[in-house]
Protein backbone atom coordinates (compact mmCIF):
# COMPACT_ATOMS: atom_id res chain seq x y z
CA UNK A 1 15.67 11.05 2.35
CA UNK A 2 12.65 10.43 4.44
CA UNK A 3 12.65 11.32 7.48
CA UNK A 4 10.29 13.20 9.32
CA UNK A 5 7.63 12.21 6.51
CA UNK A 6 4.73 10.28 6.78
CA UNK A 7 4.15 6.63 5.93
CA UNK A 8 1.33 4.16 4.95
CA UNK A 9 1.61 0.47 4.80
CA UNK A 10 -0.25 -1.90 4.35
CA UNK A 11 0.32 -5.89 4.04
CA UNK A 12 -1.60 -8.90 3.03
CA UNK A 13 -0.66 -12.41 3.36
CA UNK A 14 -2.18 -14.82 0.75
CA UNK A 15 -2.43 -17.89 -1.10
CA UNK A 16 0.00 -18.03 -4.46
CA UNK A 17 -3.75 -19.06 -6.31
CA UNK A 18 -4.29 -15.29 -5.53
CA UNK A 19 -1.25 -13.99 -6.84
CA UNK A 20 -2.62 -12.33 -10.20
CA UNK A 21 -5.66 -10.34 -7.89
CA UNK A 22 -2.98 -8.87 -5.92
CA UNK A 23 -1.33 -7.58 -9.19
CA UNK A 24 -4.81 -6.54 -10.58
CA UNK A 25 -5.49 -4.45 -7.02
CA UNK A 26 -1.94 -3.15 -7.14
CA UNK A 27 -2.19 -2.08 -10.91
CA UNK A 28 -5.36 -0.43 -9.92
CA UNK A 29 -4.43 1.83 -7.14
CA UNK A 30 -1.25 2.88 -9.07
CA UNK A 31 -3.46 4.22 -11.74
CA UNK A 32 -5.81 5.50 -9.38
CA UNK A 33 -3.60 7.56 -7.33
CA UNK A 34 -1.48 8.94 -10.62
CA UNK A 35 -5.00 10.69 -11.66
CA UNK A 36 -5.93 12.05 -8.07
CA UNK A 37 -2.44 12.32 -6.13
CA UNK A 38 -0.21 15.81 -5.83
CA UNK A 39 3.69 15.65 -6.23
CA UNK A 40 3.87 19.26 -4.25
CA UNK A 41 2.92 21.16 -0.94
CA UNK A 42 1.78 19.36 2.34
CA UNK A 43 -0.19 16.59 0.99
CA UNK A 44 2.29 15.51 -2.09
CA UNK A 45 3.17 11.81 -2.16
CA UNK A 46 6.63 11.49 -1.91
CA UNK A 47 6.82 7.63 -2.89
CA UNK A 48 4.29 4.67 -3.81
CA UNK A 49 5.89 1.01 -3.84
CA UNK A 50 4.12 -2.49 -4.30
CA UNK A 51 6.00 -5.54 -4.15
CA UNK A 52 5.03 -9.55 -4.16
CA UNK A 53 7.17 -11.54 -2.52
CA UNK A 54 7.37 -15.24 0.11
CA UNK A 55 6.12 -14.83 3.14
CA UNK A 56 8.86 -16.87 6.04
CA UNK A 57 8.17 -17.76 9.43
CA UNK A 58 10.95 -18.90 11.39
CA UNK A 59 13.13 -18.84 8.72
CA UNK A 60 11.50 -20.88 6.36
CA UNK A 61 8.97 -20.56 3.57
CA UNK A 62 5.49 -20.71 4.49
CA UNK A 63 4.51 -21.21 0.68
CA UNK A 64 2.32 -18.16 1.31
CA UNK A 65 2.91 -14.57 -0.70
CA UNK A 66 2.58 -11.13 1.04
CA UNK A 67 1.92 -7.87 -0.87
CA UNK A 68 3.20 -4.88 0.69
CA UNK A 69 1.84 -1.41 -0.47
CA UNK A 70 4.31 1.39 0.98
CA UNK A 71 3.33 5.44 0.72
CA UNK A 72 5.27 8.02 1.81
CA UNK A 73 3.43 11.70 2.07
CA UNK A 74 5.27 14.99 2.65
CA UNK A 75 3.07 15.76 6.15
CA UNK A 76 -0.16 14.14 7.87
CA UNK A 77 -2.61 16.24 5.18
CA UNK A 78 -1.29 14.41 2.37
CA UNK A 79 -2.20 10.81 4.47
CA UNK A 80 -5.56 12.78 5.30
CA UNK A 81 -6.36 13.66 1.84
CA UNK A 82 -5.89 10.47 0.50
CA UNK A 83 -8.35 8.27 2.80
CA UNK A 84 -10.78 11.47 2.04
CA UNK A 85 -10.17 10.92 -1.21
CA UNK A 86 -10.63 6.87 -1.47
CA UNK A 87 -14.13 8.36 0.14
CA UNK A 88 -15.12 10.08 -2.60
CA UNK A 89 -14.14 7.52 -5.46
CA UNK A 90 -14.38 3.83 -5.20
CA UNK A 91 -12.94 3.34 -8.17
CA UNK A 92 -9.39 2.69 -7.01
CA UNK A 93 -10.13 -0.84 -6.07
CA UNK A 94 -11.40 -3.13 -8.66
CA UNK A 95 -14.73 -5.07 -7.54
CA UNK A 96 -12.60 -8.09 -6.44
CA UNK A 97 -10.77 -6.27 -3.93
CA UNK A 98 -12.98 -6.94 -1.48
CA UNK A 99 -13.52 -10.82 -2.52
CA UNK A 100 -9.27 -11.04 -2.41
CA UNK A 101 -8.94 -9.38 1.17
CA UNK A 102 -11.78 -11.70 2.77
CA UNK A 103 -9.38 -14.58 0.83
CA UNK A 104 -6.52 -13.73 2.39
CA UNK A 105 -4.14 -15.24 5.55
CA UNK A 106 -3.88 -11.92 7.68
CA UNK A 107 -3.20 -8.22 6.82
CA UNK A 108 -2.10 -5.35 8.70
CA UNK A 109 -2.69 -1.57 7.86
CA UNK A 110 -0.43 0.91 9.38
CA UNK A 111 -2.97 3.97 8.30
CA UNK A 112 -0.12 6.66 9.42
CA UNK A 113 3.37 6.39 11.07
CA UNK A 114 6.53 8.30 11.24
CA UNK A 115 9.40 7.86 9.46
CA UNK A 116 12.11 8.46 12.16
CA UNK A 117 14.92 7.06 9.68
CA UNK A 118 15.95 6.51 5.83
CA UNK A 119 18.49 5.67 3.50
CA UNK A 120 18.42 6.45 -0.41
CA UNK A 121 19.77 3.65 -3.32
């Protein structure tokens, strides 16, 4: 389905206090990439997923939430043209996106990897 595309992902660990932020930020960048993002050529976005869910460690509930942000492009361009176009527009984060990352337990951002395998529904 996939494969041989390019992915994005980025996740944030945080306190369940923070839970309607994450939403807001979420909410924002969906609306923000469906006015700026292509669904054709080299830099069209295949897929966008957010999800909320418990963060475990060890098999166990930390009582911490982590909000993963997924995007799949059809080549390197499209991840290219994205970041050049976050650039050019800060309005894809709202103000307090800044306030909730500083707020959080950890993130990682994957800025561009390979999918080498993937399954559909």
């Amino acid at each position: 389905m996939f494969k041989n595309k390019k992915q994005l992902q980025y996740l944030w660990i945080f306190k369940p206090e923070l839970k309607d932020i994450a939403k807001r930020v979420a909410e924002d960048h969906v609306k923000w990439m469906n006015e700026t993002h292509t669904k054709q050529g080299d830099k069209a976005l295949l897929m966008l997923n957010w999800s909320i869910g418990s963060e475990f460690k060890e098999g166990s509930e930390t009582g911490n939430l982590s909000l993963i942000l997924t995007e799949i492009y059809e080549t390197q361009e499209g991840i290219n043209d994205h970041f050049k176009k976050a650039q050019n527009n800060n309005s894809y984060f709202r103000d307090d996106f800044g306030d909730f990352e500083s707020k959080c337990e950890s993130h990682v951002k994957i800025d561009s990897s390979d999918v080498i395998y993937s399954m559909w529904s």
